[in-house]
N, C-alpha and C. Protein backbone atom coordinates (compact mmCIF):
# COMPACT_ATOMS: atom_id res chain seq x y z
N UNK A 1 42.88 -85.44 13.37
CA UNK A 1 42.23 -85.99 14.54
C UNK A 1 41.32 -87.14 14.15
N UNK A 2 40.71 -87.16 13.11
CA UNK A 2 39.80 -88.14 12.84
C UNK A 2 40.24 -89.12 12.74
N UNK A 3 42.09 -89.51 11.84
CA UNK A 3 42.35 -91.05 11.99
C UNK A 3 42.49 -91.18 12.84
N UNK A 4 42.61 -90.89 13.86
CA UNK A 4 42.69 -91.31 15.08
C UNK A 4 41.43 -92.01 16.10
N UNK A 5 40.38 -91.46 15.09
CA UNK A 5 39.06 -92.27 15.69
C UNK A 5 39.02 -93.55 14.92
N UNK A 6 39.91 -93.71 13.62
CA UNK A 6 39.69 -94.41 12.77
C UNK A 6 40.14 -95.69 13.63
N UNK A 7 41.51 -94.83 13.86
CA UNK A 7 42.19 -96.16 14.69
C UNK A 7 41.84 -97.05 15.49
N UNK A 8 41.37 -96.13 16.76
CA UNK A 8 40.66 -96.72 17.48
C UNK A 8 39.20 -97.50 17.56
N UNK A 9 38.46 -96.90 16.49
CA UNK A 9 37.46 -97.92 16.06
C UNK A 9 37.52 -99.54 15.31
N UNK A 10 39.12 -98.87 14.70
CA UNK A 10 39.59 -99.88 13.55
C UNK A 10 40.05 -101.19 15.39
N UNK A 11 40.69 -100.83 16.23
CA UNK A 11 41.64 -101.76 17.16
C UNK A 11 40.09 -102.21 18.23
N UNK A 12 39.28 -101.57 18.10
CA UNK A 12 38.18 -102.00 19.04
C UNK A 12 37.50 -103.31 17.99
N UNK A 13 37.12 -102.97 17.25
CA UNK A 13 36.43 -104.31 16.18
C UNK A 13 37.01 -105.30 16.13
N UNK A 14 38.82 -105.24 16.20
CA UNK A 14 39.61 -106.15 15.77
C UNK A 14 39.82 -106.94 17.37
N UNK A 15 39.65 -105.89 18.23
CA UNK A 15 40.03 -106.63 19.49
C UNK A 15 38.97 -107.93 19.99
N UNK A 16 37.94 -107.07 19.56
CA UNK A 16 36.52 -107.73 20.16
C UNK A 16 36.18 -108.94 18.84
N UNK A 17 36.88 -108.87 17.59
CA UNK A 17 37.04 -110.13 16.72
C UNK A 17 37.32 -111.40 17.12
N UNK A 18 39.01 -110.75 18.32
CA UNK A 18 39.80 -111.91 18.64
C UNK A 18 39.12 -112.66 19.67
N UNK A 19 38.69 -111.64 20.32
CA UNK A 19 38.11 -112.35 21.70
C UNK A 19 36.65 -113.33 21.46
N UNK A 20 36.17 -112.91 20.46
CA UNK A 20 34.65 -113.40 20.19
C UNK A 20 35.25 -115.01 19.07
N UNK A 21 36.84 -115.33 19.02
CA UNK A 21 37.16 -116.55 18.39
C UNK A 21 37.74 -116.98 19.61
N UNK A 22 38.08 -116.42 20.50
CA UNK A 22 38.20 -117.00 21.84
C UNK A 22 36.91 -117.81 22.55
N UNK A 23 36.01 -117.90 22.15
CA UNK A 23 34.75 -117.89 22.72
C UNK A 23 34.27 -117.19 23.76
N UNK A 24 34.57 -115.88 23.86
CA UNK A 24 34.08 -115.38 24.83
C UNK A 24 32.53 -114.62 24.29
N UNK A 25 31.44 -114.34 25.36
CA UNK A 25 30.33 -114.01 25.25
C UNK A 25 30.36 -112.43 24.15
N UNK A 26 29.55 -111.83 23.39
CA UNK A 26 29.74 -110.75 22.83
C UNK A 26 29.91 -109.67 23.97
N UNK A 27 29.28 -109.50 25.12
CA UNK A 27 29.29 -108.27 26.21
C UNK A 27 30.67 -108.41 26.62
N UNK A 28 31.57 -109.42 27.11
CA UNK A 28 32.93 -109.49 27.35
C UNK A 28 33.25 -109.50 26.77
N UNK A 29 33.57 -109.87 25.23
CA UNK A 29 34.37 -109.53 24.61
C UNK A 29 34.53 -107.67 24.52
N UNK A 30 33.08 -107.25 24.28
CA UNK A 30 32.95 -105.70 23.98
C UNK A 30 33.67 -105.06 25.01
N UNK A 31 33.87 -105.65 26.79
CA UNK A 31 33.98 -105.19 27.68
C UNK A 31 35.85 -104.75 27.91
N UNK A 32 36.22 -106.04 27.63
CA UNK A 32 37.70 -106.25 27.21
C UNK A 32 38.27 -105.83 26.51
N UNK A 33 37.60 -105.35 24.87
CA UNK A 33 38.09 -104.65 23.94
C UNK A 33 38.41 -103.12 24.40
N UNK A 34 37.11 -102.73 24.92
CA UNK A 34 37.17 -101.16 25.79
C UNK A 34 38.17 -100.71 26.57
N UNK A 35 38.26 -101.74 27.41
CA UNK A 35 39.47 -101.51 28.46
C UNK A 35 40.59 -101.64 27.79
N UNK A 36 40.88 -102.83 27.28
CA UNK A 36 42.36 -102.55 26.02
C UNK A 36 42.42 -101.14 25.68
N UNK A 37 41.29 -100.31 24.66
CA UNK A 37 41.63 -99.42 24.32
C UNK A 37 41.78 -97.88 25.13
N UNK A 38 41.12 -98.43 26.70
CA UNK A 38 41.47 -97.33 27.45
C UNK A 38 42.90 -97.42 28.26
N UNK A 39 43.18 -98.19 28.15
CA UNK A 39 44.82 -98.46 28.97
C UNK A 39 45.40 -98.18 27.72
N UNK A 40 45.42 -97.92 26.61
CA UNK A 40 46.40 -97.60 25.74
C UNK A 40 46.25 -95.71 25.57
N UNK A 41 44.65 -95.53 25.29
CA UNK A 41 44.83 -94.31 25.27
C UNK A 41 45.42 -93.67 26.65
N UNK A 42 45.39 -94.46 28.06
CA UNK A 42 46.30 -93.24 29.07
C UNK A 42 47.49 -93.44 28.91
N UNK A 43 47.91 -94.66 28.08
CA UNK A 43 49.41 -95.01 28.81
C UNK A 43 49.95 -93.85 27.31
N UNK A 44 49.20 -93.29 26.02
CA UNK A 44 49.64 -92.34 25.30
C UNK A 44 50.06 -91.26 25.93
N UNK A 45 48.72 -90.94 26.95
CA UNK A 45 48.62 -90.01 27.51
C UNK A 45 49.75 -89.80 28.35
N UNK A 46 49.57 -90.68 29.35
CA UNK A 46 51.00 -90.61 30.17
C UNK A 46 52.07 -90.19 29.84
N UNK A 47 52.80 -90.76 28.32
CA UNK A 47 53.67 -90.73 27.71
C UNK A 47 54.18 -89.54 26.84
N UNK A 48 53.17 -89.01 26.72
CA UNK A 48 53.04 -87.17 25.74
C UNK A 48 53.30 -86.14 27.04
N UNK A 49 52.95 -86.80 28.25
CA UNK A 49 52.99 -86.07 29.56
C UNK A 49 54.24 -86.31 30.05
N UNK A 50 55.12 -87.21 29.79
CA UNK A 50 56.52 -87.26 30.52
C UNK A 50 57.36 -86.37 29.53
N UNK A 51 57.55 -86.58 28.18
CA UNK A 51 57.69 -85.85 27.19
C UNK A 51 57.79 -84.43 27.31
N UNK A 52 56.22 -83.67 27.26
CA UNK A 52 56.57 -82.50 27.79
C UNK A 52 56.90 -82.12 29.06
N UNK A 53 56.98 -82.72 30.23
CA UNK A 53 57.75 -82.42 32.10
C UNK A 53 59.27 -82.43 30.96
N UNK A 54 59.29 -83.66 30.47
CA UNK A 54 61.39 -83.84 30.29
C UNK A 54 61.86 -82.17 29.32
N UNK A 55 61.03 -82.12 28.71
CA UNK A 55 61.15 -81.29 27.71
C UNK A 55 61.81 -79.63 28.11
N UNK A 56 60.55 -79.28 29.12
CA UNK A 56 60.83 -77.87 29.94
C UNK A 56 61.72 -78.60 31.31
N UNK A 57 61.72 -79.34 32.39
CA UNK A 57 62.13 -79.69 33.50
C UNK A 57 63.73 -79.98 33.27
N UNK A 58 63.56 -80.44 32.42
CA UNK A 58 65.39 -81.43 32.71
C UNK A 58 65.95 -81.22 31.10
N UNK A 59 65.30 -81.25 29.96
CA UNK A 59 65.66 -80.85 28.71
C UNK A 59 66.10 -78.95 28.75
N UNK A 60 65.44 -78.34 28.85
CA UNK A 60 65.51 -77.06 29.36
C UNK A 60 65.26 -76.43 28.11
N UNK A 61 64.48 -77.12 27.27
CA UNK A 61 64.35 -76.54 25.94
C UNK A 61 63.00 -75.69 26.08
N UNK A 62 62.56 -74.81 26.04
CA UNK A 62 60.85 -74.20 25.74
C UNK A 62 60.86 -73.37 24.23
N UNK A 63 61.71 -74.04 23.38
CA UNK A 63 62.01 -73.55 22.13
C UNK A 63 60.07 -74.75 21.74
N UNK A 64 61.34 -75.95 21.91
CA UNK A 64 59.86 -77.40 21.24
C UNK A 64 59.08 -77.41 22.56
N UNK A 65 58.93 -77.30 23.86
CA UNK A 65 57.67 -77.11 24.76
C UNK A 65 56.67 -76.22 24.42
N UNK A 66 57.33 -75.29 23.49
CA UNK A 66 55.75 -74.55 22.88
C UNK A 66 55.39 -74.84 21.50
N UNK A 67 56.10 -75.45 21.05
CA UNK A 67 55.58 -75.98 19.63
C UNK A 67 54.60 -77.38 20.19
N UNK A 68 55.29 -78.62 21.13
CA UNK A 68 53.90 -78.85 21.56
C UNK A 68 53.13 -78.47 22.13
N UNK A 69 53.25 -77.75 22.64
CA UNK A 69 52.13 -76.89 23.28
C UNK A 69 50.77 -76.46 22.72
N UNK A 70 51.95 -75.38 21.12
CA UNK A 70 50.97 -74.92 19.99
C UNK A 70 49.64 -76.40 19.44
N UNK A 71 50.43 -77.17 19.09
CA UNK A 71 49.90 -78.62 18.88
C UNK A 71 48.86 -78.64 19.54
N UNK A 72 49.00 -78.99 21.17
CA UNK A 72 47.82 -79.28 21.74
C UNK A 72 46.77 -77.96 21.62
N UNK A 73 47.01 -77.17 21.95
CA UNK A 73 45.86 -76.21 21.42
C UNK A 73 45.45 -76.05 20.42
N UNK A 74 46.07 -76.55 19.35
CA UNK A 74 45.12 -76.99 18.30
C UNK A 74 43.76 -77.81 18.52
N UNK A 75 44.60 -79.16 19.43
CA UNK A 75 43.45 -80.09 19.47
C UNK A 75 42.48 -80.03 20.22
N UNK A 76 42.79 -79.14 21.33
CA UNK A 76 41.95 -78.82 22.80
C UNK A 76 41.16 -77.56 22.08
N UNK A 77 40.97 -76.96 21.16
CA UNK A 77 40.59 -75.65 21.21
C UNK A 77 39.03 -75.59 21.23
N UNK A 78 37.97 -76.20 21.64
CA UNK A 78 36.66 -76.16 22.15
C UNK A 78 37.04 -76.77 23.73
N UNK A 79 37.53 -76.37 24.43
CA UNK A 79 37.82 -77.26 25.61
C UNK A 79 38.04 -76.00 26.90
N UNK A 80 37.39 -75.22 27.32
CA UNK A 80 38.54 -73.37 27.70
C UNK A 80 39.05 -74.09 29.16
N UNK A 81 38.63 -75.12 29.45
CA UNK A 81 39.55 -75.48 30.95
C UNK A 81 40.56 -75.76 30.16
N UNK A 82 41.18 -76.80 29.95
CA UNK A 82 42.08 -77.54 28.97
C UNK A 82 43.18 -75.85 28.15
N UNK A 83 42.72 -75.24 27.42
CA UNK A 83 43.47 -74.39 27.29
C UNK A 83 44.19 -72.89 28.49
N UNK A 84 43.08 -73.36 29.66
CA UNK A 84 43.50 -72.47 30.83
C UNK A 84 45.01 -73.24 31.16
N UNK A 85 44.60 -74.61 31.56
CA UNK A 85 46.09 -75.11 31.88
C UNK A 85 47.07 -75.40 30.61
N UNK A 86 46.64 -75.43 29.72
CA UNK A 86 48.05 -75.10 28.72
C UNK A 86 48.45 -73.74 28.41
N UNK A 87 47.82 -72.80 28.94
CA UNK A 87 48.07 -70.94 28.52
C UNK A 87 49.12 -71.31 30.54
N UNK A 88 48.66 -71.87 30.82
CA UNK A 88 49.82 -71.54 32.63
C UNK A 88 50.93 -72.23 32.40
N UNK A 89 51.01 -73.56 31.42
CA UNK A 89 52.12 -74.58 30.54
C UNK A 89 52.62 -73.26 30.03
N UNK A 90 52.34 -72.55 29.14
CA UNK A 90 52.82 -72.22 28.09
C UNK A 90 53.36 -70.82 29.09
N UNK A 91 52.74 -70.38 29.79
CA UNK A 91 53.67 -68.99 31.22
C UNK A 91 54.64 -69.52 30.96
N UNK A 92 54.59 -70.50 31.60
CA UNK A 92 56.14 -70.96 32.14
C UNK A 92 57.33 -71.30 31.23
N UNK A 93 56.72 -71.64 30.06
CA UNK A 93 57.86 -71.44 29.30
C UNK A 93 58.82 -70.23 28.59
N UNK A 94 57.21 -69.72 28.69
CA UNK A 94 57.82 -68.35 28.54
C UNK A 94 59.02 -67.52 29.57
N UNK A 95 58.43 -67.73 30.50
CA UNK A 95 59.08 -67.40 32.17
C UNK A 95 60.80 -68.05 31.81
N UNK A 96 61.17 -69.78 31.70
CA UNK A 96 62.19 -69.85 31.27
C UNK A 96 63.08 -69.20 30.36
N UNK A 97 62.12 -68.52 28.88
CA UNK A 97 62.32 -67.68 28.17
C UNK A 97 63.58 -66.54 28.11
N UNK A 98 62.79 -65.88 29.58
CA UNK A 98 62.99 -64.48 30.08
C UNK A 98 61.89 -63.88 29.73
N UNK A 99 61.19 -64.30 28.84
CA UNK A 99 59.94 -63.00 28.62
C UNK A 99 59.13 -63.12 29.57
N UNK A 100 58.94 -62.35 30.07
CA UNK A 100 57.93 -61.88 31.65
C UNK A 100 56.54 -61.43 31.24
N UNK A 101 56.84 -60.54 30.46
CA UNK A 101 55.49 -60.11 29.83
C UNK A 101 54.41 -61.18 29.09
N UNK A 102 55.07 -61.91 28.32
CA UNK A 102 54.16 -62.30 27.45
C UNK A 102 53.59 -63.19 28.59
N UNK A 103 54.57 -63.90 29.83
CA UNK A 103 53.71 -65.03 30.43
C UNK A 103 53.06 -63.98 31.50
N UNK A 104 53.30 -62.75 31.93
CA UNK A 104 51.95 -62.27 32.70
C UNK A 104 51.16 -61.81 31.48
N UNK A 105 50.96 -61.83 30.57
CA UNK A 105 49.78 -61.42 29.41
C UNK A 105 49.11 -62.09 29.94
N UNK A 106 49.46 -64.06 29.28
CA UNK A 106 48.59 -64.96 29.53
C UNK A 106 48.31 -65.35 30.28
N UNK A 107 48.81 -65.33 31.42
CA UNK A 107 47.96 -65.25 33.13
C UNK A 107 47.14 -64.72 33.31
N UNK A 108 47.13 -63.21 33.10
CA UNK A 108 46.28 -62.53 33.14
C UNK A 108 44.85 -62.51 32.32
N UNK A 109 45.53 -63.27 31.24
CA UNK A 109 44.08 -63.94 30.20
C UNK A 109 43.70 -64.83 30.66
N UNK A 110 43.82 -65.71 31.82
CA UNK A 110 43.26 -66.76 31.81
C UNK A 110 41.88 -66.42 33.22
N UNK A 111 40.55 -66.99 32.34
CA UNK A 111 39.42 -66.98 33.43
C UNK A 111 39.36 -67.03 34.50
C-alpha cells in the first residue's frame, strides 16, 4: 500500500513541476495537480469496479470474485463499513457458489 502513496506523491510533484514551467501561479498549479490525481484515482476506482460487476455478473466466475475480494479486505481492514459491503459482495458469491450457509453466516455477521 505504501508505493502507492509513493506514486502518487511521486505524480503530484511532477505534475505541479510541469505546470509551474507552464507559468502558472504555485496555488494553480497545486490545484490542477490535485484534480489530475483525483480523476485518476476514481477512474482506478471505476475500473477495479467494472472488473469485479464483469467478474460475478456476466463472467460467472466467484472462484477470482473472492480472491479479489480477499484482496480488498486486506486493504479495507480498519474500515468496518467498507468490509460490511464486501462481507454482502462476498454473500453473493458465495450464494452463486451454492453454499447458502457460509453466505447466511456472513449476513448474519454483518452489524
Amino acid at each position: 500500500m505504501n508505493y502507492w502513496h509513493f506514486i502518487i506523491f511521486a505524480l503530484t510533484i511532477l505534475s505541479m513541476i510541469f505546470f509551474l514551467f507552464m507559468n502558472l501561479s504555485f496555488i494553480q498549479a497545486y490545484l490542477i495537480s490535485v484534480l489530475f490525481i483525483l480523476i485518476i484515482y476514481f477512474v482506478i476506482a471505476l475500473i477495479r469496479g467494472k472488473i469485479l460487476s464483469y467478474l460475478l455478473n456476466e463472467a460467472c466466475d466467484p472462484v477470482k470474485y473472492l480472491k479479489r475480494i480477499r484482496k480488498q479486505e486486506i486493504v479495507m481492514k480498519r474500515k468496518p463499513k467498507y468490509l460490511a459491503f464486501l462481507a454482502i459482495n462476498k454473500a453473493a458469491a458465495y450464494i452463486v457458489l451454492g453454499e447458502y450457509e457460509k453466505a447466511r453466516s456472513l449476513l448474519d455477521a454483518i452489524d
